[in-house]
Protein backbone atom coordinates (compact mmCIF):
# COMPACT_ATOMS: atom_id res chain seq x y z
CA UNK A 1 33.65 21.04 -73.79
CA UNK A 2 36.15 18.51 -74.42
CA UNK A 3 36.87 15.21 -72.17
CA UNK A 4 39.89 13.75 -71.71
CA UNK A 5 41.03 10.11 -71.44
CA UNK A 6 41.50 11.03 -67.50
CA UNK A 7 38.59 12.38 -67.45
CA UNK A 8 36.20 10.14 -69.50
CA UNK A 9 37.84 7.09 -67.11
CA UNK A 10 37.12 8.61 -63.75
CA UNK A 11 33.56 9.14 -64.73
CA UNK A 12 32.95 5.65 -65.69
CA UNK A 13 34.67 4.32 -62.85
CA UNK A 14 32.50 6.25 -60.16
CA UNK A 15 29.46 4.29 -58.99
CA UNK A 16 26.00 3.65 -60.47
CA UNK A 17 23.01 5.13 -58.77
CA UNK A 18 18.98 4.25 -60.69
CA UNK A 19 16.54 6.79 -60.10
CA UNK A 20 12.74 6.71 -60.26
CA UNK A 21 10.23 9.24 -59.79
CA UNK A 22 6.67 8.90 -58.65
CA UNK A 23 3.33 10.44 -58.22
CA UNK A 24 1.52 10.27 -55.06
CA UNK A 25 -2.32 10.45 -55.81
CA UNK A 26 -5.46 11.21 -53.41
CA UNK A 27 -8.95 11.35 -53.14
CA UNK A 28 -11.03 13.37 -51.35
CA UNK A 29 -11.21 11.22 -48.31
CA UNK A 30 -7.26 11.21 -48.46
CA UNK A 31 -6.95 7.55 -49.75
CA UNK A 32 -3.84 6.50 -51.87
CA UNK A 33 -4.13 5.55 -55.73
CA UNK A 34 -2.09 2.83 -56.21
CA UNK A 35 -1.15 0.11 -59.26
CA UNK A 36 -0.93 -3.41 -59.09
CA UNK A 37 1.81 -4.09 -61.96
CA UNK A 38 2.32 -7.32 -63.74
CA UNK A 39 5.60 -7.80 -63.72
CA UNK A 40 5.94 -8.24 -60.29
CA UNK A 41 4.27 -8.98 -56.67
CA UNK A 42 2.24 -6.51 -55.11
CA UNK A 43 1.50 -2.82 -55.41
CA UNK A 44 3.30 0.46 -56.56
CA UNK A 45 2.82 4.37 -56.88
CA UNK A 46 2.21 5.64 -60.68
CA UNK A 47 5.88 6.44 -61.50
CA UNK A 48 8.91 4.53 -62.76
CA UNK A 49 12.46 4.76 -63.88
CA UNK A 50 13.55 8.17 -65.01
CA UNK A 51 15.30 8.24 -68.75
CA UNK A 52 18.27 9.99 -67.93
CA UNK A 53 19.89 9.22 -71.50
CA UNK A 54 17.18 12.00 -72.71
CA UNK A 55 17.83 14.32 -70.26
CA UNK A 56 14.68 13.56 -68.49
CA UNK A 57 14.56 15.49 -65.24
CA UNK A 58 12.99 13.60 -61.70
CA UNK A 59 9.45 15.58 -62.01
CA UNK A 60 9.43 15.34 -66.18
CA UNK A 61 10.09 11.81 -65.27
CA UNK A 62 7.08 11.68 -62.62
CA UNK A 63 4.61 13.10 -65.01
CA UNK A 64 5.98 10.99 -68.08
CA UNK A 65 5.47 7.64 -66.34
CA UNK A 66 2.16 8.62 -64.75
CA UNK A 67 0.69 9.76 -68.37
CA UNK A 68 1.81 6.05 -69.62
CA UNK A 69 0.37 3.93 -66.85
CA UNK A 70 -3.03 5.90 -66.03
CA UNK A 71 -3.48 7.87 -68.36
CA UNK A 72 -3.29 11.28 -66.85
CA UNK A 73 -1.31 14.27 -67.95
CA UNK A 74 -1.33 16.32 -64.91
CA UNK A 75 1.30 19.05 -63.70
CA UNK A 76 2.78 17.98 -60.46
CA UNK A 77 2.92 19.44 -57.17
CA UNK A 78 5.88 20.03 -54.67
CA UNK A 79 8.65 17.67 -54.29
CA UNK A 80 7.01 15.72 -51.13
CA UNK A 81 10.17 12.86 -50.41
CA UNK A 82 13.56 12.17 -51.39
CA UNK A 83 14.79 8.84 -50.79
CA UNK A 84 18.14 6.73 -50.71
CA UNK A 85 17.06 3.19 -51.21
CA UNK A 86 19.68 0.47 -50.58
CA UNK A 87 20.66 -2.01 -53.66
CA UNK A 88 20.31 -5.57 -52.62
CA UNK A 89 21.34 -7.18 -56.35
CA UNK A 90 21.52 -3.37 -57.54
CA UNK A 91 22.51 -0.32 -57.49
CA UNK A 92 21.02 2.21 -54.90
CA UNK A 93 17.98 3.99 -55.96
CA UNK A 94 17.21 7.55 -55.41
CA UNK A 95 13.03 7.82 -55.48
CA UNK A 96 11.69 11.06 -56.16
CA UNK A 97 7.85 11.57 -54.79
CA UNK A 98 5.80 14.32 -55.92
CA UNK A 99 2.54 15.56 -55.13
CA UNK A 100 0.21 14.51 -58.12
CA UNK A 101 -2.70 16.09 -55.56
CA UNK A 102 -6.34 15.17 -55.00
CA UNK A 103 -8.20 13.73 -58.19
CA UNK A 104 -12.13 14.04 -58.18
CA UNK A 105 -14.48 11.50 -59.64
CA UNK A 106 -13.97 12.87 -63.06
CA UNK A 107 -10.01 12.27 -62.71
CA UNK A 108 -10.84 8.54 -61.95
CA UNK A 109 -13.23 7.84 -64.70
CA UNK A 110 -10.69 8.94 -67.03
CA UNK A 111 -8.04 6.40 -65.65
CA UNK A 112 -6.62 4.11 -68.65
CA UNK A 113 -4.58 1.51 -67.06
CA UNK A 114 -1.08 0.88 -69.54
CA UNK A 115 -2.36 -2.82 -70.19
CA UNK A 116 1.51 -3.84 -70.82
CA UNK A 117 2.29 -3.03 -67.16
CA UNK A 118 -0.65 -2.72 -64.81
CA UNK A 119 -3.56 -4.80 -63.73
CA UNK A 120 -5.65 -2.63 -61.83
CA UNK A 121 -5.96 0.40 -59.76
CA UNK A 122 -7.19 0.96 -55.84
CA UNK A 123 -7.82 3.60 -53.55
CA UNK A 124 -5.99 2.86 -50.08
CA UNK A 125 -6.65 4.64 -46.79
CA UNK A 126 -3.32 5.40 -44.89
CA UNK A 127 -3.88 2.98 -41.95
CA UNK A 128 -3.23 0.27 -45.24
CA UNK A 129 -0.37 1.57 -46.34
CA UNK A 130 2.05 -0.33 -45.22
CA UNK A 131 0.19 -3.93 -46.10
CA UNK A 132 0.09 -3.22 -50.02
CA UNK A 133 3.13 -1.20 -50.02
CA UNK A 134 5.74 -2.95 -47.58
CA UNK A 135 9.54 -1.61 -46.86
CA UNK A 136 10.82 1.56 -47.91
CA UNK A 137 7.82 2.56 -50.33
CA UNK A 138 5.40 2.49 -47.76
CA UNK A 139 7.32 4.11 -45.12
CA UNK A 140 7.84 7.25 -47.78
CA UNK A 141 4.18 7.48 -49.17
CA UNK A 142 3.61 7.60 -44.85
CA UNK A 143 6.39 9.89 -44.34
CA UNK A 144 4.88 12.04 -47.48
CA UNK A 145 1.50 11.84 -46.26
CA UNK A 146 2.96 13.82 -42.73
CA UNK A 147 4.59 16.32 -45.18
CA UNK A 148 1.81 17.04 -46.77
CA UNK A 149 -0.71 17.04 -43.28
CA UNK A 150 2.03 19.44 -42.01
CA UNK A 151 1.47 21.65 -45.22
CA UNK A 152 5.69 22.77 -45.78
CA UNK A 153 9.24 21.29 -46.25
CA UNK A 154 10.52 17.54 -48.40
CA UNK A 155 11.06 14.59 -46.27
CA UNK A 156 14.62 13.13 -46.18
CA UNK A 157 14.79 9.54 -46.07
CA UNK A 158 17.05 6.67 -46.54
CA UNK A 159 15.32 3.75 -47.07
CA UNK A 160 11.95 4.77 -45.88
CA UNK A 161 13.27 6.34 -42.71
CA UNK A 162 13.89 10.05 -41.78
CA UNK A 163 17.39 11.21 -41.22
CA UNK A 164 16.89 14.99 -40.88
């Protein structure tokens, strides 16, 4: 398929969206894995930017990013949240969080933290969430949590909150 001038000019005048994809990993007991990165304050969900210039999909993305920073090359579960995150200095971000699903004590031995990018790992019980993971990410990891306790369906969220 050929692009025209027209063409090639509307699509780099529509707007620029990021998207990341994530893994959302449990224990036994139910407690979040999360990352402390060291580029930044605070905490995070194995996952990261998706490479759309390869043709990277959300969930290739997902499984990519959690390989690189801990070290496990696991198939993913169901698609657990979608959400539209507000720019504030950039673009809006669409998150994608899938289920990476409960790891056993084996799984956690074999964790090998990407040195460039992470400082250490945790296990975090829900009523934490929201104090290492503040905002939008911690209202989707909650709002995936419920999706999976209610065992169906893909929460819909913008910024962190449900809309359907």
């Amino acid at each position: 398929m050929t692009t025209t001038p027209d063409f090639a000019a509307y699509i780099a005048s529509l707007p620029r969206v990021l998207a990341g994809a994530a893994a959302l990993f449990r224990d036994g007991e139910g407690q979040v894995l999360l990352v402390e990165p060291n580029y930044r304050e605070g905490w995070a969900l194995p996952g990261g930017t998706i490479e759309s210039d390869d043709g990277e999909t959300p969930r290739q993305g997902a499984r990519r990013e959690t390989f690189e920073e801990i070290g496990l090359d696991r198939e993913l579960g169901r698609l657990l949240a979608v959400d539209w995150v507000h720019g504030t200095g950039r673009p809006p971000l669409v998150a994608y969080l899938y289920d990476g699903g409960v790891l056993g004590e084996d799984d956690f031995k074999a964790i090998r933290l990407q040195e460039e990018e992470l400082l250490s790992w945790r296990l975090v019980p829900r009523g934490e969430i929201t104090a290492h993971l503040p905002g939008a990410l911690g209202r989707r990891v909650l709002a995936a949590l419920d999706v999976l306790a209610d065992g169906e369906g893909t929460a819909e969220l913008e910024n962190g909150h449900r809309v359907a």
